[in-house]
PDB file of N, CA and C in Angstrom:
ATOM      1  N   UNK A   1     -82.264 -21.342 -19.471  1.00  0.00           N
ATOM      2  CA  UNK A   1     -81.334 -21.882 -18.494  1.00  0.00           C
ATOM      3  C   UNK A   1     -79.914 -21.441 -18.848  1.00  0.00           C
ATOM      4  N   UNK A   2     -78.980 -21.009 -17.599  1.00  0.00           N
ATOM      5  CA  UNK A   2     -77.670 -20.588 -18.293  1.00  0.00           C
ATOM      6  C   UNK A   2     -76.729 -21.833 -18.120  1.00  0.00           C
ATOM      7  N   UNK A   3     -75.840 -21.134 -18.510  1.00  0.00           N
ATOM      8  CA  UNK A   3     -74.260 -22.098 -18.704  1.00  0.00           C
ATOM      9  C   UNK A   3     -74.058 -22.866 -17.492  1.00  0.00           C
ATOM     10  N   UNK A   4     -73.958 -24.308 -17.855  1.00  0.00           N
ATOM     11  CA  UNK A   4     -73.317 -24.661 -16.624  1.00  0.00           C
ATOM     12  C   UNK A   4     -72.000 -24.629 -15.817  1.00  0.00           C
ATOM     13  N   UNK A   5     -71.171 -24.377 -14.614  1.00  0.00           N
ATOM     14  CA  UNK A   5     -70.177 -23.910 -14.123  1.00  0.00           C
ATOM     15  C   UNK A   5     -69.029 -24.701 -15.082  1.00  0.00           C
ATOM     16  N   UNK A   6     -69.031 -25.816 -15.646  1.00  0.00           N
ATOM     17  CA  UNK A   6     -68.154 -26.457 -16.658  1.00  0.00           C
ATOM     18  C   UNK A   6     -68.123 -25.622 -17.937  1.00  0.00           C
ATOM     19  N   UNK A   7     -69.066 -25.094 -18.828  1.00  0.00           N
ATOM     20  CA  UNK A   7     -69.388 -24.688 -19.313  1.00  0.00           C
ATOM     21  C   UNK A   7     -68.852 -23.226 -19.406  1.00  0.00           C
ATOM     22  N   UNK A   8     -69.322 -22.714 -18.231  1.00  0.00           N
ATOM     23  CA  UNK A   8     -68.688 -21.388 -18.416  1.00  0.00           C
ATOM     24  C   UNK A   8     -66.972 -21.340 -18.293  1.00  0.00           C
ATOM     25  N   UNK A   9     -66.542 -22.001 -17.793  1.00  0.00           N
ATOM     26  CA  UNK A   9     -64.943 -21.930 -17.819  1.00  0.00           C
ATOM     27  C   UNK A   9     -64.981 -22.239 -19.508  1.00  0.00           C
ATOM     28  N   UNK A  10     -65.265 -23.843 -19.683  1.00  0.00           N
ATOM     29  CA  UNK A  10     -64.664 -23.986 -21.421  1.00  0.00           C
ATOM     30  C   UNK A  10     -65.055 -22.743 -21.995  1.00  0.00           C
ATOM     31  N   UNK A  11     -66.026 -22.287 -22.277  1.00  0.00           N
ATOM     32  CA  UNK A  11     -66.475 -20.708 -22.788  1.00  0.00           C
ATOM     33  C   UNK A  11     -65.394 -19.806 -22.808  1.00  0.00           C
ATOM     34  N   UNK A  12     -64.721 -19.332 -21.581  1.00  0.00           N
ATOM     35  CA  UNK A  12     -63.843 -18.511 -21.348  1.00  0.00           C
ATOM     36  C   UNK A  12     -62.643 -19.111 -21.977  1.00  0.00           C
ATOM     37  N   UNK A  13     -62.117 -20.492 -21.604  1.00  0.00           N
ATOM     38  CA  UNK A  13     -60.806 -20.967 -22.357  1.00  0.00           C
ATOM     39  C   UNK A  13     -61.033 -20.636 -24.339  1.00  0.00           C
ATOM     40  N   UNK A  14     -62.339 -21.062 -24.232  1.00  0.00           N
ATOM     41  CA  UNK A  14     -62.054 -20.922 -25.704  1.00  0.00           C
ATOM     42  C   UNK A  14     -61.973 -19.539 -26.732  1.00  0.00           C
ATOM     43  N   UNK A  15     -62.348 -18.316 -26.164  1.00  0.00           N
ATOM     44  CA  UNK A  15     -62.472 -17.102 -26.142  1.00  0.00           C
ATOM     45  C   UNK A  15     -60.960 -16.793 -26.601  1.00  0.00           C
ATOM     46  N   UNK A  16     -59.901 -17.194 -26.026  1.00  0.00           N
ATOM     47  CA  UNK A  16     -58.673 -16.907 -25.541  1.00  0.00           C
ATOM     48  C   UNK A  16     -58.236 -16.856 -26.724  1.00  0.00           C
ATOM     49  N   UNK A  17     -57.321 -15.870 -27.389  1.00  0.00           N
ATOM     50  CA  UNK A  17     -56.474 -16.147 -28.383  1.00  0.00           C
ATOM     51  C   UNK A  17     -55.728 -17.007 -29.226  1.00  0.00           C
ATOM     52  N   UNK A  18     -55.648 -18.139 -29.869  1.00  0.00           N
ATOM     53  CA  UNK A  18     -54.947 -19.062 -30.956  1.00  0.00           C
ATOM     54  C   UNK A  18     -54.680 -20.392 -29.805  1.00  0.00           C
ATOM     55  N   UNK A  19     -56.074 -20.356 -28.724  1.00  0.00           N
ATOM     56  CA  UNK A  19     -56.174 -21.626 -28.374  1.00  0.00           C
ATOM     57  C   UNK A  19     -57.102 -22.757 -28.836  1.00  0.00           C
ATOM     58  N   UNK A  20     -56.375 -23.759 -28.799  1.00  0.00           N
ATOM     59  CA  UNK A  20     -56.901 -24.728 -29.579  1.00  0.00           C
ATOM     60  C   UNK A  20     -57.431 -26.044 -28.839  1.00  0.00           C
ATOM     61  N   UNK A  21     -58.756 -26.882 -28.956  1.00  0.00           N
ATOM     62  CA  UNK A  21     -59.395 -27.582 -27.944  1.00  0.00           C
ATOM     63  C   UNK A  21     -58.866 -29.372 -28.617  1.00  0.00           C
ATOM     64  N   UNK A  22     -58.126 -30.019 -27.899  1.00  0.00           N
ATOM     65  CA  UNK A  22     -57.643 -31.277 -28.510  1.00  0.00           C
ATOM     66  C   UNK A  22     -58.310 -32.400 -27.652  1.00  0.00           C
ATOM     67  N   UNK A  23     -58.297 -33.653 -28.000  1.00  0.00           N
ATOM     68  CA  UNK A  23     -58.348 -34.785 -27.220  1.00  0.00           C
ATOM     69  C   UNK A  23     -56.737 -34.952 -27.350  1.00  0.00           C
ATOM     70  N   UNK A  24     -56.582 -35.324 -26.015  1.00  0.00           N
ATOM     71  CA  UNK A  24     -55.296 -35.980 -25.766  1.00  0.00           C
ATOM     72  C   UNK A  24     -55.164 -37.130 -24.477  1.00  0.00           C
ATOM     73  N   UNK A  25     -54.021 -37.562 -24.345  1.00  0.00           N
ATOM     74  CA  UNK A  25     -54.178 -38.801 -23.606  1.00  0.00           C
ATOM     75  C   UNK A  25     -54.507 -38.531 -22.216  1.00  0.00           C
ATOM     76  N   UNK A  26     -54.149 -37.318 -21.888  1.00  0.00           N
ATOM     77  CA  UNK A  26     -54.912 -36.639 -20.257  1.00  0.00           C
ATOM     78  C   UNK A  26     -56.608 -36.838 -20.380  1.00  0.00           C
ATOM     79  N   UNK A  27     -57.067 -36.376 -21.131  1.00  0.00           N
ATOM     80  CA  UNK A  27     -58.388 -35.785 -21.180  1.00  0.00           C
ATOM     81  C   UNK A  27     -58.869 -36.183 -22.592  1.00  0.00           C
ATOM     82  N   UNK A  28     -60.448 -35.924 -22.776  1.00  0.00           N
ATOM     83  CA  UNK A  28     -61.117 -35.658 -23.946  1.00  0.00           C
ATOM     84  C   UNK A  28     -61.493 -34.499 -24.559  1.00  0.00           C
ATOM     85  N   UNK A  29     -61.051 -33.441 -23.375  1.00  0.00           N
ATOM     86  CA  UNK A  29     -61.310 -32.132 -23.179  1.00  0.00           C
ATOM     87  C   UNK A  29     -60.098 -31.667 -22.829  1.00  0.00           C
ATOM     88  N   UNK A  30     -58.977 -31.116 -23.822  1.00  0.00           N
ATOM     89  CA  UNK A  30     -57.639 -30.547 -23.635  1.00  0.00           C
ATOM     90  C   UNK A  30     -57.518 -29.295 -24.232  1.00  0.00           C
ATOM     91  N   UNK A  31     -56.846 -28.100 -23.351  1.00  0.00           N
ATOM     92  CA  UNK A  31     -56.844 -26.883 -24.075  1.00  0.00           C
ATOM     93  C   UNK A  31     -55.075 -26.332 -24.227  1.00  0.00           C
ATOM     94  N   UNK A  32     -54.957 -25.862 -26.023  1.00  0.00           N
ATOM     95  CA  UNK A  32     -53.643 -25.820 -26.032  1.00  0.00           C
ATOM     96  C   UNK A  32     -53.265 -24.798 -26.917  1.00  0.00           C
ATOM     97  N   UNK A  33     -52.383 -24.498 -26.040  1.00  0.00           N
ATOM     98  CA  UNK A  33     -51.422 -22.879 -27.029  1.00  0.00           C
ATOM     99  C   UNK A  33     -50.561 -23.380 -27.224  1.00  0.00           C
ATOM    100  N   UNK A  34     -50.460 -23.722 -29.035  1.00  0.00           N
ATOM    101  CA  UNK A  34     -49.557 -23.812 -29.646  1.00  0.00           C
ATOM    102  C   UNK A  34     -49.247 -25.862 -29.326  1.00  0.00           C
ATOM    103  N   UNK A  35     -48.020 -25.971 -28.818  1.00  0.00           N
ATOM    104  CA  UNK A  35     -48.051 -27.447 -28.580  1.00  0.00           C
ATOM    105  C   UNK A  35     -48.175 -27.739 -26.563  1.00  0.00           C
ATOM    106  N   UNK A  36     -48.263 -26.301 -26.107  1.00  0.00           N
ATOM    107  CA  UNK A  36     -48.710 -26.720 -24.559  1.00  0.00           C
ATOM    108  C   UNK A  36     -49.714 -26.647 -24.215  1.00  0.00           C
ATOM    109  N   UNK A  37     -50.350 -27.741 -23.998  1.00  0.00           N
ATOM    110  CA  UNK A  37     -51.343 -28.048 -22.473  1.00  0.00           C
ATOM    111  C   UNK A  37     -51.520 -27.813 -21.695  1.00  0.00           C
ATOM    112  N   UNK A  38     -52.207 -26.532 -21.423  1.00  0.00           N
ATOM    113  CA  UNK A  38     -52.218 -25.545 -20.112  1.00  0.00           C
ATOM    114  C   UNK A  38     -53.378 -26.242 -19.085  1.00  0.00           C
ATOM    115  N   UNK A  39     -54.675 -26.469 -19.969  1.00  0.00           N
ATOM    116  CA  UNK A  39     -55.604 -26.774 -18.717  1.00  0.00           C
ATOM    117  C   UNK A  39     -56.532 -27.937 -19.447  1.00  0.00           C
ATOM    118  N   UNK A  40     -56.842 -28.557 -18.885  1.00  0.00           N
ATOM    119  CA  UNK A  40     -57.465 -29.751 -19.458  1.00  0.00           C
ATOM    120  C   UNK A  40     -58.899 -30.553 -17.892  1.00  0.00           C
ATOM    121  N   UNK A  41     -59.693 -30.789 -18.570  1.00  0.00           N
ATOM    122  CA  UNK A  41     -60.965 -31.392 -17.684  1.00  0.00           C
ATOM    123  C   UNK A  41     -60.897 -33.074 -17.377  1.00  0.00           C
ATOM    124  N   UNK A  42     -61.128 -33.303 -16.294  1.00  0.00           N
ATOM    125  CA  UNK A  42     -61.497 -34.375 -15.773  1.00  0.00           C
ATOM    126  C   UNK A  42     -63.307 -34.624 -15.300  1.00  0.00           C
ATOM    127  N   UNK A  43     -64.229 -35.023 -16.112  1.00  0.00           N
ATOM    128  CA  UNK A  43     -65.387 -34.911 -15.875  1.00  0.00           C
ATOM    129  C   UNK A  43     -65.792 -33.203 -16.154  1.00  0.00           C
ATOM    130  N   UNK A  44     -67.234 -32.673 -14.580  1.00  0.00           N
ATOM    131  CA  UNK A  44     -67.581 -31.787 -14.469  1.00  0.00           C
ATOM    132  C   UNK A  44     -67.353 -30.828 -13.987  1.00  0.00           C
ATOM    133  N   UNK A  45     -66.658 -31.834 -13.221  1.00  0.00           N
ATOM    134  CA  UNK A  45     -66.468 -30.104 -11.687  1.00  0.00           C
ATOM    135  C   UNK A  45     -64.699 -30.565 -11.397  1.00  0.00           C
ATOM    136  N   UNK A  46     -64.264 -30.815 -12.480  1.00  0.00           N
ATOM    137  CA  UNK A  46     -62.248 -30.983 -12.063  1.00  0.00           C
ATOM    138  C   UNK A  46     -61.562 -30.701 -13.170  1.00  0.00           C
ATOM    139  N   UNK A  47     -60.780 -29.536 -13.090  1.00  0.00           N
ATOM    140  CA  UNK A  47     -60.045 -29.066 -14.186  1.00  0.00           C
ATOM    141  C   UNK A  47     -58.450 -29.036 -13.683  1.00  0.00           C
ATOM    142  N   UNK A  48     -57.377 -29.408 -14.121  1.00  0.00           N
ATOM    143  CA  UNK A  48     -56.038 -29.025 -14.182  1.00  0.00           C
ATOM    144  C   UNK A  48     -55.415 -28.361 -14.584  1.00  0.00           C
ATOM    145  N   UNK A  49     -54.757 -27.627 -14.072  1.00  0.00           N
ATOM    146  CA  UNK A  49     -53.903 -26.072 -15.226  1.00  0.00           C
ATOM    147  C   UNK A  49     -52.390 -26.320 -14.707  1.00  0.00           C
ATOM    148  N   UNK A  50     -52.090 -25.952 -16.043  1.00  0.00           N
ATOM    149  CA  UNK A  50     -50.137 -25.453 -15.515  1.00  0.00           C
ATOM    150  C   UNK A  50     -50.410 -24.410 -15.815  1.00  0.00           C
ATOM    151  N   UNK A  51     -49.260 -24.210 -14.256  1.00  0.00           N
ATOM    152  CA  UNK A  51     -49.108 -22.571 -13.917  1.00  0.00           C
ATOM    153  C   UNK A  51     -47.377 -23.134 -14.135  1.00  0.00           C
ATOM    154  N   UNK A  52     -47.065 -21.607 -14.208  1.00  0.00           N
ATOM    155  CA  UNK A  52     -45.254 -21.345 -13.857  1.00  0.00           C
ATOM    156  C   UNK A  52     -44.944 -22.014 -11.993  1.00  0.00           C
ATOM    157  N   UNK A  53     -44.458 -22.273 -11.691  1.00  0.00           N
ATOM    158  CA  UNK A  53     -43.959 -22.635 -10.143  1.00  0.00           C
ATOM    159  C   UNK A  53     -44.025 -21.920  -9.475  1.00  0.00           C
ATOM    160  N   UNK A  54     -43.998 -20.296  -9.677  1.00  0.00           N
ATOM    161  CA  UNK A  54     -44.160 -19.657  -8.721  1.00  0.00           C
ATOM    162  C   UNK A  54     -45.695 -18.890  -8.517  1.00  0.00           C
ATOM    163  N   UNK A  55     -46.333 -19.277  -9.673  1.00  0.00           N
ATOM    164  CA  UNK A  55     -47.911 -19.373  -9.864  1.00  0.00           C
ATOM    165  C   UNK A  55     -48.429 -20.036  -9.015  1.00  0.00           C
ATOM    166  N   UNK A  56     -47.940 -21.508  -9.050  1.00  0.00           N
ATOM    167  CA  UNK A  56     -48.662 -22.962  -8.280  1.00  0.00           C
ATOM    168  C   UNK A  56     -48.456 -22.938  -7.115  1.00  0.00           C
ATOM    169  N   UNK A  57     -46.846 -21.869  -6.420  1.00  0.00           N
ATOM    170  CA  UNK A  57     -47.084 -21.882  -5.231  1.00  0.00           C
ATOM    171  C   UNK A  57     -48.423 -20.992  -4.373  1.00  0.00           C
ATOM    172  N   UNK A  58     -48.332 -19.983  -5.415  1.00  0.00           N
ATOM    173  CA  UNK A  58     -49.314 -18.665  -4.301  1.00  0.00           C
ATOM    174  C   UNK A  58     -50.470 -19.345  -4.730  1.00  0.00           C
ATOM    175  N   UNK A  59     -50.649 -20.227  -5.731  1.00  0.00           N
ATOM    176  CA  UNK A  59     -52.352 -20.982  -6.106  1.00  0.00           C
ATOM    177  C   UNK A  59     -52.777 -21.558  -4.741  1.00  0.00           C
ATOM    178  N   UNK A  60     -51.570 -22.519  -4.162  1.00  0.00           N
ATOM    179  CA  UNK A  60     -51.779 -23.141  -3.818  1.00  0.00           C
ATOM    180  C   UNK A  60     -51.806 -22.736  -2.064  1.00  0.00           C
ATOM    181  N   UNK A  61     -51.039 -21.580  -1.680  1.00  0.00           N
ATOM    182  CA  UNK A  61     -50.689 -21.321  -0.453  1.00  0.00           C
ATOM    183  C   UNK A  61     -51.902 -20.557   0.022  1.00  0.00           C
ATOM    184  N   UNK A  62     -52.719 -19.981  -1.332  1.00  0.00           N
ATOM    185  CA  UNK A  62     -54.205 -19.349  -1.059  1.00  0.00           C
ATOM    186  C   UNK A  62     -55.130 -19.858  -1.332  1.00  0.00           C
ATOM    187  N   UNK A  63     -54.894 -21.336  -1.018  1.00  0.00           N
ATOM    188  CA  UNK A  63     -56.127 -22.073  -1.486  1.00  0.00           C
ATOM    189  C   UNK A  63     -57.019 -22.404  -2.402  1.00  0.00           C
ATOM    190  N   UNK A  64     -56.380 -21.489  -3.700  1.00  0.00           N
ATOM    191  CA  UNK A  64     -57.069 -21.409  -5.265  1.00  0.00           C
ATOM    192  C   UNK A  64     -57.691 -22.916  -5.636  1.00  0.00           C
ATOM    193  N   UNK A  65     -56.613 -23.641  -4.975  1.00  0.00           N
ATOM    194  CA  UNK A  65     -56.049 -24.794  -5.867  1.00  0.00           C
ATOM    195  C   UNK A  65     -55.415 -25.670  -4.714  1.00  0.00           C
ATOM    196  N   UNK A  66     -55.721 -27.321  -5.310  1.00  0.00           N
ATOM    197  CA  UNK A  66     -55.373 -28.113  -4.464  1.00  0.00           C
ATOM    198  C   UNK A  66     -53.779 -28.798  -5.494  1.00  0.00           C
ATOM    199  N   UNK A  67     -53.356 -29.565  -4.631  1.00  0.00           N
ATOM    200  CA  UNK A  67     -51.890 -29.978  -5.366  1.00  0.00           C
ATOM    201  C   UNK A  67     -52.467 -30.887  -6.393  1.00  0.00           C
ATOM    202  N   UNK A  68     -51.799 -31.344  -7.201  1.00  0.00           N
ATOM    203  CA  UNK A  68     -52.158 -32.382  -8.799  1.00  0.00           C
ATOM    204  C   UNK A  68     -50.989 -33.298  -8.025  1.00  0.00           C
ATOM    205  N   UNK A  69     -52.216 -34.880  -8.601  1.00  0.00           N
ATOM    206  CA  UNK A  69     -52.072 -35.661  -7.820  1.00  0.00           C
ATOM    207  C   UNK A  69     -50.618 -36.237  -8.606  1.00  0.00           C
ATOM    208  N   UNK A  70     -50.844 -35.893  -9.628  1.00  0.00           N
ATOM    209  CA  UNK A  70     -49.378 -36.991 -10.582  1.00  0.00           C
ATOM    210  C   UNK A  70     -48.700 -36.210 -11.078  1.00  0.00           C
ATOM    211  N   UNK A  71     -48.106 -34.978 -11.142  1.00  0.00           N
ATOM    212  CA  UNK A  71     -47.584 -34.262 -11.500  1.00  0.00           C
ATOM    213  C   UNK A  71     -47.151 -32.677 -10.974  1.00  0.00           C
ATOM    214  N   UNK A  72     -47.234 -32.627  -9.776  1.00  0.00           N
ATOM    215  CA  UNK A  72     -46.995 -31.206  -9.424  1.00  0.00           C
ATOM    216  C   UNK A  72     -45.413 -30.492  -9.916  1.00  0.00           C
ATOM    217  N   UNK A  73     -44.674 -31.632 -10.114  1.00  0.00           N
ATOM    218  CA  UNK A  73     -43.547 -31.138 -10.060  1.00  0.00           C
ATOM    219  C   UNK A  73     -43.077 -30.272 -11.641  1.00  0.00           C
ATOM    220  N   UNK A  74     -43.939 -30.340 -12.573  1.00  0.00           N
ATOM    221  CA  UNK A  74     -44.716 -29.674 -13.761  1.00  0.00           C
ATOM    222  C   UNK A  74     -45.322 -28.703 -13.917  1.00  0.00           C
ATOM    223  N   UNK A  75     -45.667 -28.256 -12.524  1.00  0.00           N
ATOM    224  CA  UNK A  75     -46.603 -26.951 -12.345  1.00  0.00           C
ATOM    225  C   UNK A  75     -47.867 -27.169 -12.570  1.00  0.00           C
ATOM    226  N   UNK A  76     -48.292 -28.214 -12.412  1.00  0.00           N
ATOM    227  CA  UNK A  76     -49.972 -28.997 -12.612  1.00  0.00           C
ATOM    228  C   UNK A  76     -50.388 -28.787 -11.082  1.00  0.00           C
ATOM    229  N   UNK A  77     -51.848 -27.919 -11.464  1.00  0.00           N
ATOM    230  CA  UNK A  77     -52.570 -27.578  -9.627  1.00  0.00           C
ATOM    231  C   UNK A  77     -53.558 -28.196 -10.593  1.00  0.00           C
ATOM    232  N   UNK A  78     -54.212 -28.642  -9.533  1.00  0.00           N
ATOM    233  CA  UNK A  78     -55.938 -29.197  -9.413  1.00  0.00           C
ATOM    234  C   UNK A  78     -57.096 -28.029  -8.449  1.00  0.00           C
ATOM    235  N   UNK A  79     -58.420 -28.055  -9.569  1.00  0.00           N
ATOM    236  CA  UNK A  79     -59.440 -26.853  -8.976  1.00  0.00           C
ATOM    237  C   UNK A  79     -60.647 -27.688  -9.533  1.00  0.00           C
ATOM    238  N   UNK A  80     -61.084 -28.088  -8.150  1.00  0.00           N
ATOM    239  CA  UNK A  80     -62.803 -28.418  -8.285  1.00  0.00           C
ATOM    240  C   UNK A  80     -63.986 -27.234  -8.301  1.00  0.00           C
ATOM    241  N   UNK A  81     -64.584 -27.459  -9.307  1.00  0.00           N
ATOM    242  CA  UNK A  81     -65.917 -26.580 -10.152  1.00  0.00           C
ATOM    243  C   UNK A  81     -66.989 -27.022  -9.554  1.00  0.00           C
ATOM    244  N   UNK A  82     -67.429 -26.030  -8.432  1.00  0.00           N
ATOM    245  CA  UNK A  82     -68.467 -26.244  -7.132  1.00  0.00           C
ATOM    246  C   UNK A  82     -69.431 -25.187  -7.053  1.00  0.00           C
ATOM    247  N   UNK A  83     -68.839 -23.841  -7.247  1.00  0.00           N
ATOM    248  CA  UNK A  83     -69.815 -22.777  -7.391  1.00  0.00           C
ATOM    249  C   UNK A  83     -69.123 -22.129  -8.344  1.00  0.00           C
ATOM    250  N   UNK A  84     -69.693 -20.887  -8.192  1.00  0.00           N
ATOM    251  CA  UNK A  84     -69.851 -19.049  -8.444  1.00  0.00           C
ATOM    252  C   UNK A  84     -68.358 -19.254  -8.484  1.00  0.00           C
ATOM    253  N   UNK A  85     -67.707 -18.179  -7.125  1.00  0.00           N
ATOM    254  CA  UNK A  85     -66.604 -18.369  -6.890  1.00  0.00           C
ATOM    255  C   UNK A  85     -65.307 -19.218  -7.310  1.00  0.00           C
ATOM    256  N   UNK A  86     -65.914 -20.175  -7.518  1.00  0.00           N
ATOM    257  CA  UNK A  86     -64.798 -21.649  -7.839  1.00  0.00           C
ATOM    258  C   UNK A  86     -64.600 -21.391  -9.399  1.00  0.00           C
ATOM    259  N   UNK A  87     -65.705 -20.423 -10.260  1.00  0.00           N
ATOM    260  CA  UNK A  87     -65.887 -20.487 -11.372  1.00  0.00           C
ATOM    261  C   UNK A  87     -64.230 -19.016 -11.770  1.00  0.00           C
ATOM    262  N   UNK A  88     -65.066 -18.315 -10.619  1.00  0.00           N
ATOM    263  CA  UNK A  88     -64.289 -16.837 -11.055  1.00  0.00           C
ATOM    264  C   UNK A  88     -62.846 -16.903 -10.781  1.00  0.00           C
ATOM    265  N   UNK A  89     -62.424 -17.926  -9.264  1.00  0.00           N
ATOM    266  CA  UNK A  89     -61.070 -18.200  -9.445  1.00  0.00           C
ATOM    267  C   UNK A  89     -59.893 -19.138 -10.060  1.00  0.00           C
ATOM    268  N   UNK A  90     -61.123 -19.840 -10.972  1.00  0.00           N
ATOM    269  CA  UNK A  90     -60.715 -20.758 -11.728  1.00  0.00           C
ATOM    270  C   UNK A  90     -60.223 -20.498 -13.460  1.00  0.00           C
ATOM    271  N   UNK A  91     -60.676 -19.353 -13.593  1.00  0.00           N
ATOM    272  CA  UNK A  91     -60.612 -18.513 -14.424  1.00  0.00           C
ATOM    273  C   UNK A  91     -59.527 -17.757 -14.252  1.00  0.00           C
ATOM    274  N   UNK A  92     -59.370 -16.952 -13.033  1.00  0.00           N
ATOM    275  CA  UNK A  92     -58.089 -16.317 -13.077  1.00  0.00           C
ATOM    276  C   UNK A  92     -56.985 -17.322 -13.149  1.00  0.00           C
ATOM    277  N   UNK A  93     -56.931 -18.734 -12.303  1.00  0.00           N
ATOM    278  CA  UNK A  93     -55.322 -19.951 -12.618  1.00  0.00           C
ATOM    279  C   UNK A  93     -55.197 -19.793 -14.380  1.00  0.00           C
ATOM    280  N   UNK A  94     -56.632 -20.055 -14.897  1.00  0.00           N
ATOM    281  CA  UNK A  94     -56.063 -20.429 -16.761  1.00  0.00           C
ATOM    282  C   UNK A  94     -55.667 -18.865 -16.622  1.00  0.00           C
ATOM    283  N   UNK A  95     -56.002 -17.970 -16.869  1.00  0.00           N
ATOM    284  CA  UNK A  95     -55.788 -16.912 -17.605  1.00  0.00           C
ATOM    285  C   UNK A  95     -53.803 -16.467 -17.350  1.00  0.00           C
ATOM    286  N   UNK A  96     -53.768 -17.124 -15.972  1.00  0.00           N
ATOM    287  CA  UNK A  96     -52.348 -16.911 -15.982  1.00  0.00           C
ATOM    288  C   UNK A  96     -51.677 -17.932 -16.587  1.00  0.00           C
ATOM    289  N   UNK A  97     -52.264 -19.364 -16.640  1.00  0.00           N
ATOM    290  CA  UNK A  97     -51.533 -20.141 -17.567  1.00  0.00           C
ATOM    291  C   UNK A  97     -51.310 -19.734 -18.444  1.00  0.00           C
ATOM    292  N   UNK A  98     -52.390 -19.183 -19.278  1.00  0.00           N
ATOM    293  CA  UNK A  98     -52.146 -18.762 -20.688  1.00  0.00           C
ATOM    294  C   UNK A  98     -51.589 -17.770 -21.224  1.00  0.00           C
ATOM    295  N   UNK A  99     -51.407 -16.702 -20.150  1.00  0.00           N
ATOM    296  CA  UNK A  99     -50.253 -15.492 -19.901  1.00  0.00           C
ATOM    297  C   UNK A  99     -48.803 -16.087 -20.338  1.00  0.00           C
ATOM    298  N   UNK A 100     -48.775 -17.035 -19.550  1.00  0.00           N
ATOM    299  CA  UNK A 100     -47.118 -18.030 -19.371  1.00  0.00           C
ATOM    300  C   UNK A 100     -47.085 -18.869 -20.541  1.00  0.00           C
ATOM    301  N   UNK A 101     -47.998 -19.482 -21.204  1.00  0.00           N
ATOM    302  CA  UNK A 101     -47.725 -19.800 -22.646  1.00  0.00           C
ATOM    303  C   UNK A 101     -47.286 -18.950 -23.658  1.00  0.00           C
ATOM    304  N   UNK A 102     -47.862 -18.007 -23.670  1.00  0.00           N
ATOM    305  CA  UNK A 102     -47.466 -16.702 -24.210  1.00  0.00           C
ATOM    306  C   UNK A 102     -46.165 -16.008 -24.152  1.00  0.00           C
ATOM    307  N   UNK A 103     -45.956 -15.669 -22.981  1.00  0.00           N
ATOM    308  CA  UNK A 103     -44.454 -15.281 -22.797  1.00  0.00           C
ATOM    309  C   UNK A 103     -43.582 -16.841 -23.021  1.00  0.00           C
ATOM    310  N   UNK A 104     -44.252 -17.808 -22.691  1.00  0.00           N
ATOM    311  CA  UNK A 104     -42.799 -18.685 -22.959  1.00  0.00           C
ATOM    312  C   UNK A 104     -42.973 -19.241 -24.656  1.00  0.00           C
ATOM    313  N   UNK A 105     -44.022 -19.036 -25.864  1.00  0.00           N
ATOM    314  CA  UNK A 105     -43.854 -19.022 -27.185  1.00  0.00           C
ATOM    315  C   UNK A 105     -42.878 -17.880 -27.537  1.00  0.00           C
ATOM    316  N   UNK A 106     -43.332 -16.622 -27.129  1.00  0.00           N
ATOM    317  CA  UNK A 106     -42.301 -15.412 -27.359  1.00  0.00           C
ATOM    318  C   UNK A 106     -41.028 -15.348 -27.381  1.00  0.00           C
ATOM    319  N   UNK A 107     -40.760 -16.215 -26.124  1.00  0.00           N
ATOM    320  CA  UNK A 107     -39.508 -16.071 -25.570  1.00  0.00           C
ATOM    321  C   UNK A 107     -38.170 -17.089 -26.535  1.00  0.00           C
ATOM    322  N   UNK A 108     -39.087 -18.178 -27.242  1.00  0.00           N
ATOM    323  CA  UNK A 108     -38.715 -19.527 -28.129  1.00  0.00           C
ATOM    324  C   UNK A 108     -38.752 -19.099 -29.888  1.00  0.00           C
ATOM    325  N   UNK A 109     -39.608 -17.566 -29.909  1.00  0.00           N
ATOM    326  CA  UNK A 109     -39.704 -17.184 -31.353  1.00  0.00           C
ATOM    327  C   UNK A 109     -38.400 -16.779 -32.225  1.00  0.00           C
ATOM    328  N   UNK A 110     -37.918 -17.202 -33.161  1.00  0.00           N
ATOM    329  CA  UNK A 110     -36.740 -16.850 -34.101  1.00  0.00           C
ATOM    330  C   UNK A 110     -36.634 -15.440 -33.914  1.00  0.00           C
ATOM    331  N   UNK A 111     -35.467 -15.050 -33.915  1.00  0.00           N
ATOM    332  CA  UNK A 111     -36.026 -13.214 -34.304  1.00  0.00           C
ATOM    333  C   UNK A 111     -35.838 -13.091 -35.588  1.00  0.00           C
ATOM    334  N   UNK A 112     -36.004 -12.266 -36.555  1.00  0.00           N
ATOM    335  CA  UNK A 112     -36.242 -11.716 -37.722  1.00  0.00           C
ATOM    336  C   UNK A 112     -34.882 -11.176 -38.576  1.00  0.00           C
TER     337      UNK A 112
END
């Protein structure tokens, strides 16, 4: 039997470079670069990601992603885990979260 659609996303988050899987007060299931909280689970089929703002808009203006109910103004979109599809574009929101963690650790690093 394969991965279930929950499953295969955490799979992929955890793959990701010097990310780290926490309980925190969002979730029991929190994923984090460095000290940000990019995407975190609610149950099976509901995951939350911060995107940059201008991420959350085109997430959201193409239907990736529905608005986050307590926080949009954070760059928090909401994506229900339903199929195939829901899996593959749910994957691309983290991967840009975690793009934007990246450039914004970089951007905060001492220089030398």
């Amino acid at each position: 039997m394969g991965l279930s659609l929950k499953e295969q996303i955490s799979d992929f988050i955890r793959s990701l470079p010097n990310v780290k899987q926490k309980h925190d007060s969002m979730s029991e299931e929190a994923y984090f670069y460095g000290l940000r909280n990019f995407a975190h689970f609610h149950g099976l089929q509901h995951i939350d990601i911060r995107l940059s703002k201008p991420q959350q808009e085109e997430a959201l203006r193409t239907h990736m992603a529905i608005e986050h109910r307590y926080a949009p103004q954070a760059g928090w979109i909401s994506c229900k885990i339903e199929s195939e599809d829901h899996v593959a574009n749910t994957k691309r929101l983290i991967k840009q979260a975690y793009d934007t963690c990246v450039f914004l650790k970089t951007l905060h690093r001492p220089a030398n």
